[in-house]
Protein backbone atom coordinates (compact mmCIF):
# COMPACT_ATOMS: atom_id res chain seq x y z
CA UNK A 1 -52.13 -15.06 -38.45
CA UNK A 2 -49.00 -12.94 -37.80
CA UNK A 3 -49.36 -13.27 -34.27
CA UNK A 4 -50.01 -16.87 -34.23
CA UNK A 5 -46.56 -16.94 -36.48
CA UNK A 6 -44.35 -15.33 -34.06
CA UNK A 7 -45.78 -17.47 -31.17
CA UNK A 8 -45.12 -20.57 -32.92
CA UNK A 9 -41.74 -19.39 -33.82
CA UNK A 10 -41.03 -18.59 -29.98
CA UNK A 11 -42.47 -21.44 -28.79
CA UNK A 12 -40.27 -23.72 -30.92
CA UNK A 13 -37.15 -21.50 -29.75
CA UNK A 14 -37.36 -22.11 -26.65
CA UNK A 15 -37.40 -26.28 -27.65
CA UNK A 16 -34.60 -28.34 -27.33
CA UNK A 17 -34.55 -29.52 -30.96
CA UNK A 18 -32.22 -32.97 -30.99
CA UNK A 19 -29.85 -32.25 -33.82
CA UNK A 20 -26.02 -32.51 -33.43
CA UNK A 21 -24.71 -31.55 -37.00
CA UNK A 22 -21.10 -32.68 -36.79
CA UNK A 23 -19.04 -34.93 -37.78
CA UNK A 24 -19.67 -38.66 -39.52
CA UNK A 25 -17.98 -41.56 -37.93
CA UNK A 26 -18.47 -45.10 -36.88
CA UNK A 27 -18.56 -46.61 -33.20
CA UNK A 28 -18.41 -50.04 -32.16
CA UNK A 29 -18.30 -51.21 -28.18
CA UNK A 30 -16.04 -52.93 -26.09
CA UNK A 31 -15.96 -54.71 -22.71
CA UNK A 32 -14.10 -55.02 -19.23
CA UNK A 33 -11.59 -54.51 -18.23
CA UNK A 34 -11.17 -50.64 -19.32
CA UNK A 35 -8.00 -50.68 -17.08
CA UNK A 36 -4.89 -49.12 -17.83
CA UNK A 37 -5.73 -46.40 -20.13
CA UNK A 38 -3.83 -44.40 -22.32
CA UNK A 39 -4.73 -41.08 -20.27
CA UNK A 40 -4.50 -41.73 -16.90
CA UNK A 41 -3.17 -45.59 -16.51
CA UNK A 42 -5.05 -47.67 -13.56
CA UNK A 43 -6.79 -44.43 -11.95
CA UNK A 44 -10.04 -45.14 -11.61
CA UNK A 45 -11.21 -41.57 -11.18
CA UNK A 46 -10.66 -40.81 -14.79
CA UNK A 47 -14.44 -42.71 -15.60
CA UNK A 48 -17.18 -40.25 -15.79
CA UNK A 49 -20.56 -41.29 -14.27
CA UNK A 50 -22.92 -42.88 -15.48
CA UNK A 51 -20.15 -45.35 -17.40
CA UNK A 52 -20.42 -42.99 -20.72
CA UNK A 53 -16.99 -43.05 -21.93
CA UNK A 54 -15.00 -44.18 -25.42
CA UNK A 55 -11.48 -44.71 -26.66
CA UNK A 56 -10.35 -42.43 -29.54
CA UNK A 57 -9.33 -43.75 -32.93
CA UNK A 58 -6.44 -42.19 -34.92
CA UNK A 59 -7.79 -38.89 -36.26
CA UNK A 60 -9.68 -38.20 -32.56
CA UNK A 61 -6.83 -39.10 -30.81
CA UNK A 62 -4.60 -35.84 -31.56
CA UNK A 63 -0.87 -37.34 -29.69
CA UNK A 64 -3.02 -37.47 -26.41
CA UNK A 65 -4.71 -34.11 -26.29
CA UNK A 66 -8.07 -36.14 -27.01
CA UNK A 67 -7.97 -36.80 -23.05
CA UNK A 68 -10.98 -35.63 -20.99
CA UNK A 69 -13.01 -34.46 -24.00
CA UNK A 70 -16.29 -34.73 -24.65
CA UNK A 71 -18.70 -35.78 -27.07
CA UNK A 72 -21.83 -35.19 -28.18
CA UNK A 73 -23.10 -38.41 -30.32
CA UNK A 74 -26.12 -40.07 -31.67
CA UNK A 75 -26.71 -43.25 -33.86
CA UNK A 76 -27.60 -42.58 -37.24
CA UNK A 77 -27.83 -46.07 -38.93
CA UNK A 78 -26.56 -49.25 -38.91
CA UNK A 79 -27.47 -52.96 -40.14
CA UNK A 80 -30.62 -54.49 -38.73
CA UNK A 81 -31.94 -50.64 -37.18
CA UNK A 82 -29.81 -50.89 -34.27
CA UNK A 83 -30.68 -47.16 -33.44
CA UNK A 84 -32.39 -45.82 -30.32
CA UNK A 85 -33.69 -42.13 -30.11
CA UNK A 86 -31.43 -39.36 -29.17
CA UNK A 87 -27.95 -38.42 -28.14
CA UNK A 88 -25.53 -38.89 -25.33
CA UNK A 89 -22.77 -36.90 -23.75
CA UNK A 90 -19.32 -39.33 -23.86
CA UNK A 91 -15.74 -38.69 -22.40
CA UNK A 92 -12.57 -39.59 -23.95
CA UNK A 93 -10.73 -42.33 -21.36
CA UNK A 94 -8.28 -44.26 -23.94
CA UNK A 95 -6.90 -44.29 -27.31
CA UNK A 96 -8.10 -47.18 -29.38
CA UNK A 97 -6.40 -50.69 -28.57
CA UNK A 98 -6.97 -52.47 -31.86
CA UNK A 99 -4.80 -50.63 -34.28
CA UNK A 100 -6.31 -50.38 -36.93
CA UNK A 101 -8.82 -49.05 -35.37
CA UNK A 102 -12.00 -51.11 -36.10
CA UNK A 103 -13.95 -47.19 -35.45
CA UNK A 104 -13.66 -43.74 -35.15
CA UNK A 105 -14.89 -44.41 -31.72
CA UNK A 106 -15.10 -47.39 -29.22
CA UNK A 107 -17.98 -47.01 -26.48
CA UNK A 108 -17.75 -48.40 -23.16
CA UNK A 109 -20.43 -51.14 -23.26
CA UNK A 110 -22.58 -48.38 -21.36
CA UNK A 111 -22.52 -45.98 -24.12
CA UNK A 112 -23.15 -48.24 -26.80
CA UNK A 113 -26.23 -49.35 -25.40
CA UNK A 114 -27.67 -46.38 -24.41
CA UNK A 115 -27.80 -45.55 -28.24
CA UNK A 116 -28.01 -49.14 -30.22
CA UNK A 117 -30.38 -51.93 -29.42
CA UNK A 118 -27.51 -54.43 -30.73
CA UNK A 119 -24.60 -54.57 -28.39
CA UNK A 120 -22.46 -56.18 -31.12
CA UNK A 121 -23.24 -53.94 -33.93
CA UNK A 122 -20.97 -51.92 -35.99
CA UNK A 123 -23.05 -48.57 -36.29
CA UNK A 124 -22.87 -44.86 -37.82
CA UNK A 125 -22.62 -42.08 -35.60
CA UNK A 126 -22.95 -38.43 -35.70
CA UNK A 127 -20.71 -36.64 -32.95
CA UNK A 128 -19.47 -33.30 -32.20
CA UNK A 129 -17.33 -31.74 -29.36
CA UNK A 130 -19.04 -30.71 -26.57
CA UNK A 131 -18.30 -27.57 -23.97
CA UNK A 132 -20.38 -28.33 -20.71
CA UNK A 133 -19.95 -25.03 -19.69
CA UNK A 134 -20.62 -23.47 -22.67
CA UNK A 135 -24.11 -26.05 -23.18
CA UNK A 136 -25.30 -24.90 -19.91
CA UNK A 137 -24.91 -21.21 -20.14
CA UNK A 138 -26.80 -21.07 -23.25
CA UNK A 139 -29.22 -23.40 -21.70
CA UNK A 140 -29.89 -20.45 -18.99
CA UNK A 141 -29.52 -17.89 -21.81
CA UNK A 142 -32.48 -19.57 -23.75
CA UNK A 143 -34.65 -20.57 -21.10
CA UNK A 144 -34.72 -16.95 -19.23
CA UNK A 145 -35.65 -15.30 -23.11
CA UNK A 146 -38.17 -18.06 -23.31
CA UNK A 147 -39.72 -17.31 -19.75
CA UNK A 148 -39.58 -13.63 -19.97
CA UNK A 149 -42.33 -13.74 -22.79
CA UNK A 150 -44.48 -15.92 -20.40
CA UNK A 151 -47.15 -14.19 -18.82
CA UNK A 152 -46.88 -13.21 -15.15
CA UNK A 153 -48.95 -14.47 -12.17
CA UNK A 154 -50.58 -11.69 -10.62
C-alpha cells in the first residue's frame, strides 16, 4: 500500500495539473483594427502569434510598464456558461481604450474565443503573470525528476 502511495504521488507530480491561482478579474473582447497601440504605435511586430494578446485596464496598466507582459488566464464563469476548458498564455499590446475600462482585461477577439464559447460575453477570469523562461525551465526540471524514476530499457 505504501508503495502504491508513493507511485501515485510521483505519478501525479510529474502531471501538469491546470490551476493558475492568481488574481480575479473580468475580460471582455474587442475587434479590428488593434492599430495604433499604446506600446508600440502602428508596429505590427509588437502582436504575438497565434493573435493572443489584450489591452490592460487601469490597475494592469502600471504608467506603461504593463508592455510585453504576459499572462496566464482561464475563464472561470460567466452568464449563460460561456467557459471552455483550460488556460492561455496572453501578451500585453495596449492600454484599455474605453476609459472606464469596461474590464480588467480586453482580449483580442482571438483570445477571447479560445477561452469563451460567447464572443460577446462579459466573463470572469483568473490570471497571473507569466515568466516563459522561468515556465520552461521548471518544465525541464520536472520532467527529467519524473523520467529518472522510469525504468530503463536494457
Amino acid at each position: 500500500m505504501k508503495l502504491f502511495l508513493m507511485y501515485l504521488l510521483l505519478v501525479c507530480s510529474c502531471l501538469d495539473i491546470p490551476g493558475i491561482l492568481g488574481d480575479i478579474g473580468t475580460a471582455t473582447s474587442y475587434y479590428p483594427p488593434y492599430l495604433p497601440t499604446r506600446c508600440k504605435g502602428y508596429d505590427q511586430d509588437q502582436f504575438p502569434e497565434g493573435g493572443l494578446f489584450v489591452s490592460a485596464s487601469d490597475g494592469l496598466w502600471d504608467n506603461g510598464a504593463a508592455c510585453g507582459r504576459r499572462y496566464r488566464l482561464r475563464c472561470i464563469s460567466g452568464l449563460k456558461r460561456p467557459c471552455k476548458e483550460g488556460s492561455i498564455v496572453v501578451q500585453v499590446v495596449d492600454f484599455c481604450q474605453h476609459q472606464p475600462c469596461p474590464a480588467t482585461m480586453v482580449l483580442s477577439n482571438k483570445a477571447f474565443d479560445a477561452i469563451s464559447r460567447i464572443s460577446y460575453a462579459k466573463i470572469n477570469i483568473e490570471y497571473a503573470q507569466f515568466d516563459w523562461n522561468a515556465a520552461e525551465k521548471s518544465s525541464n526540471k520536472r520532467h527529467n525528476i519524473c523520467f529518472s524514476f522510469l525504468p530503463k530499457d536494457t
